[in-house]
C-alpha atoms as a PDB file:
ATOM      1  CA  UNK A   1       0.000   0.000   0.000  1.00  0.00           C
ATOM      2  CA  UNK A   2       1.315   3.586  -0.510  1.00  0.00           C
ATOM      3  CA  UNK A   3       3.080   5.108   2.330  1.00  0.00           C
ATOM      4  CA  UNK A   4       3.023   8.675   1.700  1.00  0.00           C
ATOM      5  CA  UNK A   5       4.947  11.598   3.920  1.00  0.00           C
ATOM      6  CA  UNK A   6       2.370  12.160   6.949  1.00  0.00           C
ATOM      7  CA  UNK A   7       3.640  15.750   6.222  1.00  0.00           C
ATOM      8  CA  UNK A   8       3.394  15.997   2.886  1.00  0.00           C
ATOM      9  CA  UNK A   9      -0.359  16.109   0.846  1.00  0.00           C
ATOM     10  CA  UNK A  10       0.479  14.110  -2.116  1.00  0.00           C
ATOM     11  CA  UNK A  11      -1.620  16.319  -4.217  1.00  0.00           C
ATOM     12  CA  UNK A  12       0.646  18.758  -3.839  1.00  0.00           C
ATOM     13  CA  UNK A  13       3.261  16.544  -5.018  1.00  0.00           C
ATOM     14  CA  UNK A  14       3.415  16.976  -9.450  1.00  0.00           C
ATOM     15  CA  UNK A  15       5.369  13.608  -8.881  1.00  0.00           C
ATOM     16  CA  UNK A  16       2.264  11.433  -7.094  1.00  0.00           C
ATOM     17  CA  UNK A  17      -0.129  13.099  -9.895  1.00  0.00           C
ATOM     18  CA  UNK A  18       2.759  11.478 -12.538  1.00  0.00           C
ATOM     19  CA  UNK A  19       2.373   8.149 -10.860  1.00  0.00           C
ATOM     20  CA  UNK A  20      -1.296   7.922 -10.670  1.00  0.00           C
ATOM     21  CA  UNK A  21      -2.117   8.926 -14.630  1.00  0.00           C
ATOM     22  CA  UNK A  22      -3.118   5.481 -15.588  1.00  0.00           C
ATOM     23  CA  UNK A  23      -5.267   4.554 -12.557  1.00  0.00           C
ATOM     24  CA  UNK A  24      -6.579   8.469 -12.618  1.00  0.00           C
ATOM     25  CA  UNK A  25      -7.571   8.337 -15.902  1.00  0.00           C
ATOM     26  CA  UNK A  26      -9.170   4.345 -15.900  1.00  0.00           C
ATOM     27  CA  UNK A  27     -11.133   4.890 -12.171  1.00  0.00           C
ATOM     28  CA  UNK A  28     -11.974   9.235 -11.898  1.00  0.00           C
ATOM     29  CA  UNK A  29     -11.701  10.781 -15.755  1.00  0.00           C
ATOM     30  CA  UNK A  30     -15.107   8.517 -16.608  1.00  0.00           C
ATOM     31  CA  UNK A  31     -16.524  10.236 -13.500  1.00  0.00           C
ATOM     32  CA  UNK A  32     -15.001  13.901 -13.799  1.00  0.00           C
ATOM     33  CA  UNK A  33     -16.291  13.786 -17.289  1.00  0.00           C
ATOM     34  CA  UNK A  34     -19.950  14.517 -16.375  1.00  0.00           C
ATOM     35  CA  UNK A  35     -19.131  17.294 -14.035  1.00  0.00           C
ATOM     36  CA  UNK A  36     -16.730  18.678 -16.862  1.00  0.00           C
ATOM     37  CA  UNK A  37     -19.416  18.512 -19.394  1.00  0.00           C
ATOM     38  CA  UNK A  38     -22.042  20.179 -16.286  1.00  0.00           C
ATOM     39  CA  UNK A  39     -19.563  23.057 -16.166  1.00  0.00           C
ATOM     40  CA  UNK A  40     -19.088  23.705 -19.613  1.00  0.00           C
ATOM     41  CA  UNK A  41     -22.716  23.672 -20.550  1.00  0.00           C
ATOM     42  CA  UNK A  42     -22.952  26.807 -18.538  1.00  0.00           C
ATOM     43  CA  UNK A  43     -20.025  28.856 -20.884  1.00  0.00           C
ATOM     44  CA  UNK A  44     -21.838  28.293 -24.378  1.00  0.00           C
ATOM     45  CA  UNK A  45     -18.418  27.610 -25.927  1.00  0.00           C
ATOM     46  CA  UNK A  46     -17.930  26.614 -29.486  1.00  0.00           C
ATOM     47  CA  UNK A  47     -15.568  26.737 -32.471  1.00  0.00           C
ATOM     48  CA  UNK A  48     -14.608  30.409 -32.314  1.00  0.00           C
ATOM     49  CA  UNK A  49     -13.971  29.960 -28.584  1.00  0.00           C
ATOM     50  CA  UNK A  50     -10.494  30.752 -26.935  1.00  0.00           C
ATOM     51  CA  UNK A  51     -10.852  28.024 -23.439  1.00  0.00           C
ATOM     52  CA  UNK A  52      -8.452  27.518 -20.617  1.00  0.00           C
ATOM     53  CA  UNK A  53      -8.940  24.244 -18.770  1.00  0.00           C
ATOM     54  CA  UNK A  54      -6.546  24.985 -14.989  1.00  0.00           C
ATOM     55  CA  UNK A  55      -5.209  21.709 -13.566  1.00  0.00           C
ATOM     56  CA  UNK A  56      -6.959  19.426 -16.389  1.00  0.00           C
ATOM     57  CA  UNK A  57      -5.789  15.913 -14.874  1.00  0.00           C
ATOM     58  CA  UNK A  58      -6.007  13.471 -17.689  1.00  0.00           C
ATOM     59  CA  UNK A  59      -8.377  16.114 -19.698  1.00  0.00           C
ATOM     60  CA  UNK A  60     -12.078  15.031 -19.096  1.00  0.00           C
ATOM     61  CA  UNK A  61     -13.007  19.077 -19.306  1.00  0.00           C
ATOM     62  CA  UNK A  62     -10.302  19.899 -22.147  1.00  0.00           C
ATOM     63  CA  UNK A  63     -11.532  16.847 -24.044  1.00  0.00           C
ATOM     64  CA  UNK A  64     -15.193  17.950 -23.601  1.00  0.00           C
ATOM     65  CA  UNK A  65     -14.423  21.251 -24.762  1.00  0.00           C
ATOM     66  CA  UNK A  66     -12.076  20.715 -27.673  1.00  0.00           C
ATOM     67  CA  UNK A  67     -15.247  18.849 -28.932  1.00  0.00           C
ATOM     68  CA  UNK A  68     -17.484  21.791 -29.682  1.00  0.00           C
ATOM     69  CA  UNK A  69     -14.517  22.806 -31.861  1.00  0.00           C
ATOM     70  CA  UNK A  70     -13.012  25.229 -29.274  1.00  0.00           C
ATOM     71  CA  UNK A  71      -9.691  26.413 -28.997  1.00  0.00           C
ATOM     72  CA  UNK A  72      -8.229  24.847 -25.747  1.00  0.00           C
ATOM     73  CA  UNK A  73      -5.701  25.511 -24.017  1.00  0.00           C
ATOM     74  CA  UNK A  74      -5.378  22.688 -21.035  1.00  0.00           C
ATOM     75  CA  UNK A  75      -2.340  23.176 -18.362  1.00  0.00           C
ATOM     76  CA  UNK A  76      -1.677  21.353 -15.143  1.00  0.00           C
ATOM     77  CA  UNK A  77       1.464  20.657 -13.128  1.00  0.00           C
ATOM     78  CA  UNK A  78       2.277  17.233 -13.742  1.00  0.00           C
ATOM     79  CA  UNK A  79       3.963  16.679 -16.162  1.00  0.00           C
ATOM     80  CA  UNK A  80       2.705  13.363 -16.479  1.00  0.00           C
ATOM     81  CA  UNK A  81      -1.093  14.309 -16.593  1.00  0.00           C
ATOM     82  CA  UNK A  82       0.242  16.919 -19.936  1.00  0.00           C
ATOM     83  CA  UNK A  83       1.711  14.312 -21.983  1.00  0.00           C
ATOM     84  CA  UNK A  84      -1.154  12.011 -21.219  1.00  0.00           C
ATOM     85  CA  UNK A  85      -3.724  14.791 -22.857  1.00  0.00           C
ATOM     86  CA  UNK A  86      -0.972  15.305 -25.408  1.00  0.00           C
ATOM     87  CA  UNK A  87      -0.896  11.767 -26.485  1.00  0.00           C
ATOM     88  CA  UNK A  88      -4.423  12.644 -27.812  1.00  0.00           C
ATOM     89  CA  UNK A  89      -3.124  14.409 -30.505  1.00  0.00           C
ATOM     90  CA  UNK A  90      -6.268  16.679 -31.021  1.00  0.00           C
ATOM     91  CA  UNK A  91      -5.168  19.950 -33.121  1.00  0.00           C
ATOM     92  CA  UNK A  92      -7.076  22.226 -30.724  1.00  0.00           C
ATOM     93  CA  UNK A  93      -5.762  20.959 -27.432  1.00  0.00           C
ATOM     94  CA  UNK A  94      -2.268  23.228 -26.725  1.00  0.00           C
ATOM     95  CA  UNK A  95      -1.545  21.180 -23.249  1.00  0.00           C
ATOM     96  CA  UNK A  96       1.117  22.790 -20.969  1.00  0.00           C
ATOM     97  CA  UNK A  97       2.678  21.889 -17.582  1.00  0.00           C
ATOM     98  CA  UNK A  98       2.293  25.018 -15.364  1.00  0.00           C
ATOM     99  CA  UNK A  99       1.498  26.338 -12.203  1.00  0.00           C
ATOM    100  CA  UNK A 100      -2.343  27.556 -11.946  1.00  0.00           C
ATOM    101  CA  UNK A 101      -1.286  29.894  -9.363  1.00  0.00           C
ATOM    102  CA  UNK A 102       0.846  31.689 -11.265  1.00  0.00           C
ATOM    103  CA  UNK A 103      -0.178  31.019 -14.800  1.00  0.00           C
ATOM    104  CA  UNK A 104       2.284  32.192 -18.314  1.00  0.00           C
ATOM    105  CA  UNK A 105      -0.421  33.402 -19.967  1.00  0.00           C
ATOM    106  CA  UNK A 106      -1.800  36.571 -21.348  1.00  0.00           C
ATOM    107  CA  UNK A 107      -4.070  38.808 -19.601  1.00  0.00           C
ATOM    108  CA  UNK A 108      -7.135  38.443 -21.129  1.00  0.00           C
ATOM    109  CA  UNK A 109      -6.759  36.147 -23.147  1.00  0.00           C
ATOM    110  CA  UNK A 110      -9.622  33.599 -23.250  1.00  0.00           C
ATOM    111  CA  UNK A 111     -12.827  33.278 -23.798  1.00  0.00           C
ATOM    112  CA  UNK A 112     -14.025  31.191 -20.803  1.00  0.00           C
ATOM    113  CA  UNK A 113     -11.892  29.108 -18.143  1.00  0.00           C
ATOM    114  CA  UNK A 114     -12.728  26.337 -16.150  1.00  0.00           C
ATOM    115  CA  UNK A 115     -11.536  24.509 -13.287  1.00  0.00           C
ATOM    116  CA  UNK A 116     -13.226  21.009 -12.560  1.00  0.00           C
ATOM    117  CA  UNK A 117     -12.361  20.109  -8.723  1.00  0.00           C
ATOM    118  CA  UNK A 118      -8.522  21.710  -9.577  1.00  0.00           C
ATOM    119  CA  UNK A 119      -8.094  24.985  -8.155  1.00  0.00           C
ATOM    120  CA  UNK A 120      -9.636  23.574  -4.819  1.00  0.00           C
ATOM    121  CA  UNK A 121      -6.633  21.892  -4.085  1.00  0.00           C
ATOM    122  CA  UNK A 122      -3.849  24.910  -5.023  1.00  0.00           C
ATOM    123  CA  UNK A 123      -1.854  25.870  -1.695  1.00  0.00           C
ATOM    124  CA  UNK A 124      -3.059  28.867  -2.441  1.00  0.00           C
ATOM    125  CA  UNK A 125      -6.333  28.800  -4.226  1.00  0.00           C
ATOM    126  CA  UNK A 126      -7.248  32.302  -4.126  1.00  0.00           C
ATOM    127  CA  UNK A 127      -4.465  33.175  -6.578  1.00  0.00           C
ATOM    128  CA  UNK A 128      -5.710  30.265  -8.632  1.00  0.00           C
ATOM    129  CA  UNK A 129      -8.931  32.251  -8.853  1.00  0.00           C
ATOM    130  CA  UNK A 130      -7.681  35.481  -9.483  1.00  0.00           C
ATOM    131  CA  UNK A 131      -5.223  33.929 -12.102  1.00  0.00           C
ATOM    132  CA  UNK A 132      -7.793  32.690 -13.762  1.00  0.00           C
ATOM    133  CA  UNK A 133     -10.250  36.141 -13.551  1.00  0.00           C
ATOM    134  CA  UNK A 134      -6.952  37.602 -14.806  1.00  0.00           C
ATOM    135  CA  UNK A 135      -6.768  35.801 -18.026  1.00  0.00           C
ATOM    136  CA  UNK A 136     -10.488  35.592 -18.623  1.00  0.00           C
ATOM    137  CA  UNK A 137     -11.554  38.630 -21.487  1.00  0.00           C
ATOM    138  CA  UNK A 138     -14.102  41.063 -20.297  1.00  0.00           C
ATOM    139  CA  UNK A 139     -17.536  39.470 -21.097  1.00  0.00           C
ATOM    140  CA  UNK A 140     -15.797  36.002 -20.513  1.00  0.00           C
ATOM    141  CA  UNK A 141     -17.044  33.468 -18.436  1.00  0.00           C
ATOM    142  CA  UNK A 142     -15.798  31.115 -15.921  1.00  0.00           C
ATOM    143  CA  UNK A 143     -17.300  27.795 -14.421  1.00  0.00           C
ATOM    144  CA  UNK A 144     -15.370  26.221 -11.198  1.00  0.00           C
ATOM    145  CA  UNK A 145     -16.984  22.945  -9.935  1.00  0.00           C
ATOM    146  CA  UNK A 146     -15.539  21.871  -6.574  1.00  0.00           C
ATOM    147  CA  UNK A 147     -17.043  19.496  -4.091  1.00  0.00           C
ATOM    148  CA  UNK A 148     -20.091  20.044  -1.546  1.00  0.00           C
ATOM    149  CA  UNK A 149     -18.226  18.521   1.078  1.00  0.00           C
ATOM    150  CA  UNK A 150     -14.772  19.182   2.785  1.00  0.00           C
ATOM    151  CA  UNK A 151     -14.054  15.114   2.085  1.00  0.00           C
ATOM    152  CA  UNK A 152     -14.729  15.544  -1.601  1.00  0.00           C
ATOM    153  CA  UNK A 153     -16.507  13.023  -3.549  1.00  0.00           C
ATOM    154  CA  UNK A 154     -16.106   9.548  -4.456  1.00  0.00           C
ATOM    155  CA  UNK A 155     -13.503   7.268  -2.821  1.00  0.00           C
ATOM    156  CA  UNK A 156     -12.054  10.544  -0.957  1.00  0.00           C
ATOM    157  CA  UNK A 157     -15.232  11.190   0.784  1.00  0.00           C
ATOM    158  CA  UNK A 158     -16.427   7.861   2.121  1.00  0.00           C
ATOM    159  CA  UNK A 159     -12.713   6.695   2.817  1.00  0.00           C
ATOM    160  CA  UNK A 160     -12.283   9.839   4.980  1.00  0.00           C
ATOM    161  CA  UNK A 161     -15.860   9.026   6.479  1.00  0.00           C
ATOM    162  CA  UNK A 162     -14.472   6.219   7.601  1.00  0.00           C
ATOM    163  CA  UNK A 163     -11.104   7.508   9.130  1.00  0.00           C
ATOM    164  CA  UNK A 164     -13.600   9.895  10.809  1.00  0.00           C
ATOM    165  CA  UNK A 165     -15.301   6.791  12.966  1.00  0.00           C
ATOM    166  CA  UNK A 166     -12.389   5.088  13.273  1.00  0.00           C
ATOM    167  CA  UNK A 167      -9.566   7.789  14.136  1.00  0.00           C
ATOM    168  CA  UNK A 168     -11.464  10.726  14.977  1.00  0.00           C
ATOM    169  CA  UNK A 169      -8.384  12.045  17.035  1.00  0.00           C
ATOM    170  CA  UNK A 170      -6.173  12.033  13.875  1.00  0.00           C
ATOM    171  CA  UNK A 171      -8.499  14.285  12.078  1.00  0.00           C
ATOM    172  CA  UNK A 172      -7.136  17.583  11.816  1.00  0.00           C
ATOM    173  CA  UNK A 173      -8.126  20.709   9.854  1.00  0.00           C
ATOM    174  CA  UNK A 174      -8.181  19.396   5.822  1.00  0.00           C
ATOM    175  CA  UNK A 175      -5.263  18.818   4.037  1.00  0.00           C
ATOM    176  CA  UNK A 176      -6.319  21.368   1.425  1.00  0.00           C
ATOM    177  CA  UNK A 177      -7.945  24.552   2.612  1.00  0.00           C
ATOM    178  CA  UNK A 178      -9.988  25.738  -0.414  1.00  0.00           C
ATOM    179  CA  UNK A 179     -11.959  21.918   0.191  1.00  0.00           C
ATOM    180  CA  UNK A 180     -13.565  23.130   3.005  1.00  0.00           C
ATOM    181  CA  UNK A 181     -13.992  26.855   2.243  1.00  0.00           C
ATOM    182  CA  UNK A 182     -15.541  26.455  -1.133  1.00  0.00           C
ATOM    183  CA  UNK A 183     -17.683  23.480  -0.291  1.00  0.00           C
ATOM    184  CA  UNK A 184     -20.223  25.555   0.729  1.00  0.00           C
ATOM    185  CA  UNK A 185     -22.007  28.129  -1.770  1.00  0.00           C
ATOM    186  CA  UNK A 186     -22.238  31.183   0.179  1.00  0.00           C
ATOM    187  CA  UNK A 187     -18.496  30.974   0.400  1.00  0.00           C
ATOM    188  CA  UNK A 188     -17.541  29.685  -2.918  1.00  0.00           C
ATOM    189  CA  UNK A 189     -20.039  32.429  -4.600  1.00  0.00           C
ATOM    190  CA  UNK A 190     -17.984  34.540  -2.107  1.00  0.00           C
ATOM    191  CA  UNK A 191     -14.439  33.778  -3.446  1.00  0.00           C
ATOM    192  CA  UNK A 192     -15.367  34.152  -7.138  1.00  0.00           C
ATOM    193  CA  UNK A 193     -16.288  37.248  -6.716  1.00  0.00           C
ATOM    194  CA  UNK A 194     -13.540  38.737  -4.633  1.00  0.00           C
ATOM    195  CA  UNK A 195     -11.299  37.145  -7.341  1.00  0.00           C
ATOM    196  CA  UNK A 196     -12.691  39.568  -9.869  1.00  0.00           C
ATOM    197  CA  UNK A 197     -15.633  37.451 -11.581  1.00  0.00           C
ATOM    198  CA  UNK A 198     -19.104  38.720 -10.977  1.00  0.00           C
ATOM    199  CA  UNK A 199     -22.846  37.620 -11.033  1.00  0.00           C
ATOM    200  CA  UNK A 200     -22.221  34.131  -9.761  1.00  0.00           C
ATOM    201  CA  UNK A 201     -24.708  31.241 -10.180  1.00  0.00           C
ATOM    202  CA  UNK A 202     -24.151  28.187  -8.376  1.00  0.00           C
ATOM    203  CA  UNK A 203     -25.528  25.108  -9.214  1.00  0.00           C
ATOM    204  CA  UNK A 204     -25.387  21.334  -7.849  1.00  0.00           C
ATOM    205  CA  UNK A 205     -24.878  18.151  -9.548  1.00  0.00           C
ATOM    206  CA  UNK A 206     -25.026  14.950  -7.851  1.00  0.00           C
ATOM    207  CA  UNK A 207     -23.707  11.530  -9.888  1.00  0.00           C
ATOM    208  CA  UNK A 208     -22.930   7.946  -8.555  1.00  0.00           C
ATOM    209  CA  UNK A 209     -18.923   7.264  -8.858  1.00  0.00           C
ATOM    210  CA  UNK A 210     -19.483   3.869 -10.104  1.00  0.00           C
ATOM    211  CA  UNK A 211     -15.707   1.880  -8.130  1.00  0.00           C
ATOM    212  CA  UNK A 212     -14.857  -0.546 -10.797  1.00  0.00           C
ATOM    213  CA  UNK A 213     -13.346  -3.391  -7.888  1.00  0.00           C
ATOM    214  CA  UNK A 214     -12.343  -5.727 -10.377  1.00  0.00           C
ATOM    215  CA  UNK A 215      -8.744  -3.426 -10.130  1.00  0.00           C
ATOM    216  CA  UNK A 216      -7.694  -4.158  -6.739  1.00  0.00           C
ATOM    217  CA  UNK A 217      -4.354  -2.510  -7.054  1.00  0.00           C
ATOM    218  CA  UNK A 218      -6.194   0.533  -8.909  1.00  0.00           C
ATOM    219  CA  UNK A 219      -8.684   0.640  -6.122  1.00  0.00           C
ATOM    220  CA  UNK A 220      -6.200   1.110  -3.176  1.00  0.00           C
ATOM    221  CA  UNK A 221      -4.031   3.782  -5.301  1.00  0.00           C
ATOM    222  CA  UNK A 222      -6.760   5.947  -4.605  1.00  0.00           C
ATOM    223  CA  UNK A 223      -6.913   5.123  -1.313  1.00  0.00           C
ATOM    224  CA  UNK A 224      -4.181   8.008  -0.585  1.00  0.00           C
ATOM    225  CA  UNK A 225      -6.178  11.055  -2.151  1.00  0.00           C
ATOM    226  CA  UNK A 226      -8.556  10.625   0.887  1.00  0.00           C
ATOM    227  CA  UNK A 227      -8.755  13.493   3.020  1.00  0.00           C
ATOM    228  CA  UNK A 228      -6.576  12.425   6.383  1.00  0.00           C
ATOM    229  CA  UNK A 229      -5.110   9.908   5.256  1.00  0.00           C
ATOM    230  CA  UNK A 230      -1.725  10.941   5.468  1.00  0.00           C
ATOM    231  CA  UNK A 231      -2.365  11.714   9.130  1.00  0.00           C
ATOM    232  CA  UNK A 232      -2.473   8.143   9.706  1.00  0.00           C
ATOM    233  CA  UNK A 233       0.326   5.741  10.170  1.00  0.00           C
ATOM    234  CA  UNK A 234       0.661   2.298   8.708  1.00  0.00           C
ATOM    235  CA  UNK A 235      -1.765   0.318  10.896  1.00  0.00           C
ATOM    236  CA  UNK A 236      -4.131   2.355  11.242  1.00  0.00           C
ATOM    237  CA  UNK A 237      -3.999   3.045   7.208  1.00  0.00           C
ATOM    238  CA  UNK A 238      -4.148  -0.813   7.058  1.00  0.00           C
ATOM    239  CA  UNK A 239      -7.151  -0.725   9.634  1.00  0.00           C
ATOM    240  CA  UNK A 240      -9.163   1.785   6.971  1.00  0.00           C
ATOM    241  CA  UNK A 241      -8.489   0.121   4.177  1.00  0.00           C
ATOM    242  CA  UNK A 242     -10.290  -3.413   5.915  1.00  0.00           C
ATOM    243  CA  UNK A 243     -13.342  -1.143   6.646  1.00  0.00           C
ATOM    244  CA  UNK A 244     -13.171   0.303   3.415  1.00  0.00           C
ATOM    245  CA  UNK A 245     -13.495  -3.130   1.687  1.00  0.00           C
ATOM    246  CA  UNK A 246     -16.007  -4.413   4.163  1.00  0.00           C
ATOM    247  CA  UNK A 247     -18.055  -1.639   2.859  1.00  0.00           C
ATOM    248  CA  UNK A 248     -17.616  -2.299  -1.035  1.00  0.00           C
ATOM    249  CA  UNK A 249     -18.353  -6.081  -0.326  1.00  0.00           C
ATOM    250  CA  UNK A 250     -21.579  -5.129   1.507  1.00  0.00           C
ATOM    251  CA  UNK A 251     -22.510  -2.262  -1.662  1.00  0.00           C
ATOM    252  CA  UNK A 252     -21.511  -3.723  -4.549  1.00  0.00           C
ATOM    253  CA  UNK A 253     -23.159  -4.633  -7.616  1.00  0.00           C
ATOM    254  CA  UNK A 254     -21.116  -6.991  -9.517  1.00  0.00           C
ATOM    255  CA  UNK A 255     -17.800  -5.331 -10.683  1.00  0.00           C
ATOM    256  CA  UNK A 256     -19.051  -1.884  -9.647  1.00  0.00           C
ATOM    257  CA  UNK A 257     -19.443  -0.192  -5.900  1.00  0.00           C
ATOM    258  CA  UNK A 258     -21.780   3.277  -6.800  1.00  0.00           C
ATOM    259  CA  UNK A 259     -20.489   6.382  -4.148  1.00  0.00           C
ATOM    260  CA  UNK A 260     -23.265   8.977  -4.793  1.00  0.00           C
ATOM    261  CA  UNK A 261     -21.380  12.371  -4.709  1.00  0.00           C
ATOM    262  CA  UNK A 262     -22.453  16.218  -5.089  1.00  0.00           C
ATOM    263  CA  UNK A 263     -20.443  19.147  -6.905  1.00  0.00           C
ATOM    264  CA  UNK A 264     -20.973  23.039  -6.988  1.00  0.00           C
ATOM    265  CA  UNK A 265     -20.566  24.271 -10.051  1.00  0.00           C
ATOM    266  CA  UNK A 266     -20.261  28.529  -9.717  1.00  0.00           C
ATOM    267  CA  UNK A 267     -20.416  30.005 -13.410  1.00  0.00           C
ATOM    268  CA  UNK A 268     -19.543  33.535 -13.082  1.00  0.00           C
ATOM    269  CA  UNK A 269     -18.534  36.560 -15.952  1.00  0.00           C
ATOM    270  CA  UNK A 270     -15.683  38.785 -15.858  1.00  0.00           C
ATOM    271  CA  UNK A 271     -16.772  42.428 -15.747  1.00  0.00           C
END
């Protein structure tokens, strides 16, 4: 099982993201993909559109948006994740490894931006927002979808649930601050706004991650993503895990274990 730094969050770590393309891509992108698609339905994007996709992952939103002939422009900081949406090949996907706090790109200079359940987890995601107002044209729109809860969604969520019941003295404050603070939509309207979008409309979205457990090793990769779980040591990691399994064996249908999970989605325009 992967023993990652107790002090470290390995989503902070470009490296981890490198490691976990394939088993990203084969277990979340199928699931990401209808949030992706839930944002950009709200930025009425097509062919003549300049889009910026911030920390794309293995491209569910650039992929959904380089399909309604877009111009996209897709950057994250693994360098891994880049060459995976590279190795597409689509002509209107430019994908770059760089930082979404501190982005190398025009002011201006896009048409929309999105971020689906990326700038959440920056160190510092109010510059992520305000880098991406920044680059956003006036009359542009954004979309940011980021979980309802400060456990996120799928495996994260019920994995740290269980942490919660077993270790509740381990739990400290989340490993990612913008989790917690945009997982409500008071706040998250909030923070798009004092990043310099305005008129925010948030909206929620709730899909079943369908856990395909035939992939055993893929299935405890994700294990460390979980909220808390790098405040744990080795037993007790070992001790989660168990409960985590008892719970797929009691919910699952077949090959697949469904984890019901809710997104905000806050679509806003630059003034």
């Amino acid at each position: 099982m992967p023993d990652e730094p107790a002090h470290h969050p390995p989503f902070n770590d470009p490296a981890h993201w490198d490691r976990m393309v394939a088993t990203y891509e084969a277990q979340a992108q199928p699931f990401t993909t209808h949030f992706a698609e839930a944002a950009l339905a709200t930025l009425a994007i097509g062919p003549s559109s300049k889009v910026l996709d911030v920390a794309t992952g293995t491209g569910a939103a650039a992929l959904a948006a380089a399909r309604t002939g877009a111009a996209v422009t897709a950057i994250d900081f693994s360098a891994g994740m880049v060459q995976r949406v590279r190795a597409h090949g689509l002509p209107n996907i430019d994908a770059r490894q760089m930082d979404g706090q501190a982005l190398t790109l025009p002011d201006a200079a896009f048409d929309a931006v999105l971020s689906v359940f990326g700038v959440m987890l920056f160190p510092d995601w109010r510059a992520g927002l305000r880098e991406m107002a920044r680059v956003t044209r006036p009359g542009g729109l954004a979309a940011i979808a980021v979980w309802n809860s400060a456990d996120g969604g799928a495996v994260h969520m019920l994995v740290s649930q269980i942490v919660r019941a077993l270790y509740p003295d381990s739990i400290g404050p989340p490993p990612a601050a913008g989790l917690a603070e945009l997982a409500d939509p008071e706040r998250l309207a909030a923070a798009v706004t004092a990043a310099g979008f305005a008129h925010p409309v948030i909206t929620e979205v709730t899909r079943d991650f369908e856990l395909n457990v035939a992939d055993l090793d893929g299935v405890d990769r994700l294990l460390p993503f979980a909220t808390h779980w790098s405040a744990l040591d080795l037993p007790q990691r070992e001790a989660v895990a168990r409960a985590f399994w008892d719970e797929i064996e009691r919910g699952r249908v077949g090959d697949l274990f469904p984890i019901p999970s809710t997104a905000l989605i806050a679509t806003a325009m630059r003034p």
